[in-house]
C-alpha atoms as a PDB file:
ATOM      1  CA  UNK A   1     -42.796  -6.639   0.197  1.00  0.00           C
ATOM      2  CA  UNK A   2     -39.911  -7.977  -1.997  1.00  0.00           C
ATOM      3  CA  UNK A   3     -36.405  -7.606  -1.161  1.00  0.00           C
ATOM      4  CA  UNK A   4     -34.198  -5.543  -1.782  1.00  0.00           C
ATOM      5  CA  UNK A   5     -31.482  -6.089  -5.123  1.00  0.00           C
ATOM      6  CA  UNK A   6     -28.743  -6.192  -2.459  1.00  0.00           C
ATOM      7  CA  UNK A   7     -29.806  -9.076  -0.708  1.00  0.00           C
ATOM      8  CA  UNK A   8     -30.566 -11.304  -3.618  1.00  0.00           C
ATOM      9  CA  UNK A   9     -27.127 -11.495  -4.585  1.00  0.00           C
ATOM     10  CA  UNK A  10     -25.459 -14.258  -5.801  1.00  0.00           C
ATOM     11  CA  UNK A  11     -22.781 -15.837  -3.220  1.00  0.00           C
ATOM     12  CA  UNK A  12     -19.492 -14.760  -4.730  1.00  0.00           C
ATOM     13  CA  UNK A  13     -16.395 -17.207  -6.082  1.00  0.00           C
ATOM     14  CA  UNK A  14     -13.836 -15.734  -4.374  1.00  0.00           C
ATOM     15  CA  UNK A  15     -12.429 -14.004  -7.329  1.00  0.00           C
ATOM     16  CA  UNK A  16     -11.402 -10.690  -5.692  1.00  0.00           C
ATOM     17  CA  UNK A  17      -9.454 -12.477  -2.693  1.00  0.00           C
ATOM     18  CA  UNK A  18      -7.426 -14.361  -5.454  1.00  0.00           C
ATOM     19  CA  UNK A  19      -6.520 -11.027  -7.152  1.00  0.00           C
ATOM     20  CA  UNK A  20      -5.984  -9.490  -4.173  1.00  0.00           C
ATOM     21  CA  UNK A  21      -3.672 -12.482  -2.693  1.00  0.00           C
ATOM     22  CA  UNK A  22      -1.564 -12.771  -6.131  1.00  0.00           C
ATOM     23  CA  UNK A  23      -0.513  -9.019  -6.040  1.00  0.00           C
ATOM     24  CA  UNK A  24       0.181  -9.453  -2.408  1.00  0.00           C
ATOM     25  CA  UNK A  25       2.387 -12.003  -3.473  1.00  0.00           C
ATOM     26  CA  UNK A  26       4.259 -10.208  -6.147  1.00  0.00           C
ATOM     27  CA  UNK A  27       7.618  -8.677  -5.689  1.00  0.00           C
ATOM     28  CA  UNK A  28       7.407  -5.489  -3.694  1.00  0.00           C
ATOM     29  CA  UNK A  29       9.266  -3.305  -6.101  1.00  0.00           C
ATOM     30  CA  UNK A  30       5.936  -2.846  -7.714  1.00  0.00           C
ATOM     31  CA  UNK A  31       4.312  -1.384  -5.175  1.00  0.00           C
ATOM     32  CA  UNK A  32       7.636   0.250  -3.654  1.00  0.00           C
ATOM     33  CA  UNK A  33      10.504   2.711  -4.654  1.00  0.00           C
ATOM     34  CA  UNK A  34      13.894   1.519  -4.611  1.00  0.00           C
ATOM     35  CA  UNK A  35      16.229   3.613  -2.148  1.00  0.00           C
ATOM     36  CA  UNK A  36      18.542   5.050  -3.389  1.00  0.00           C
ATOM     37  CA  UNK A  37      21.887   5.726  -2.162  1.00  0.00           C
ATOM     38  CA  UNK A  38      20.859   9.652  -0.811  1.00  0.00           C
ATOM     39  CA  UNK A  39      18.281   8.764   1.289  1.00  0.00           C
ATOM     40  CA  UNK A  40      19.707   7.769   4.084  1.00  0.00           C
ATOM     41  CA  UNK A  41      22.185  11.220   4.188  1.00  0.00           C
ATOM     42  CA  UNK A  42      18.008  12.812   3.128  1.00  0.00           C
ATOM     43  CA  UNK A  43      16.369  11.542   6.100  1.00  0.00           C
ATOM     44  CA  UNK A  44      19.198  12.872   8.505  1.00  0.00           C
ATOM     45  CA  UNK A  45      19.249  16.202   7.075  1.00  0.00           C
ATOM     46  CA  UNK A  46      15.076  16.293   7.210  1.00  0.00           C
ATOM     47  CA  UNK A  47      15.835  15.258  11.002  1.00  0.00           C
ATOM     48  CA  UNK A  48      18.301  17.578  11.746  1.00  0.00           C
ATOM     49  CA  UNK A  49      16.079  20.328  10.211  1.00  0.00           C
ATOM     50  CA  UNK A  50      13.024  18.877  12.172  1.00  0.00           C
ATOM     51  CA  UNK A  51      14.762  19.111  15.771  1.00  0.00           C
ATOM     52  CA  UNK A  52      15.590  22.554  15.356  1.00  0.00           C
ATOM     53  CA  UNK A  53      19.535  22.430  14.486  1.00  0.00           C
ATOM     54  CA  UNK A  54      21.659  24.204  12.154  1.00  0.00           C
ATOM     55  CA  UNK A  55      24.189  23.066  10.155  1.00  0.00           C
END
């Protein structure tokens, strides 16, 4: 029997960790929102809501 495509693969460069580890390494407001200013006074009122309380 021959084996399978999958385990005659080449050994791999590396390539994808090295993509991977240079977006890790970019800024984060690429992968994240900027607050703004509201959302601190947003989460409170989503808490406030959550625990039950009225205004």
């Amino acid at each position: 029997m021959t084996k399978h495509l999958a385990d005659k693969r080449k050994p791999t460069t590396g390539a994808r960790v090295k993509h991977f580890l240079r977006l890790s390494r970019a800024k984060r407001e690429t992968w994240h929102r900027s607050e703004s200013a509201e959302g601190g006074s947003r989460l409170t009122q989503f808490l406030r809501i959550a625990r039950g309380r009225l205004a």
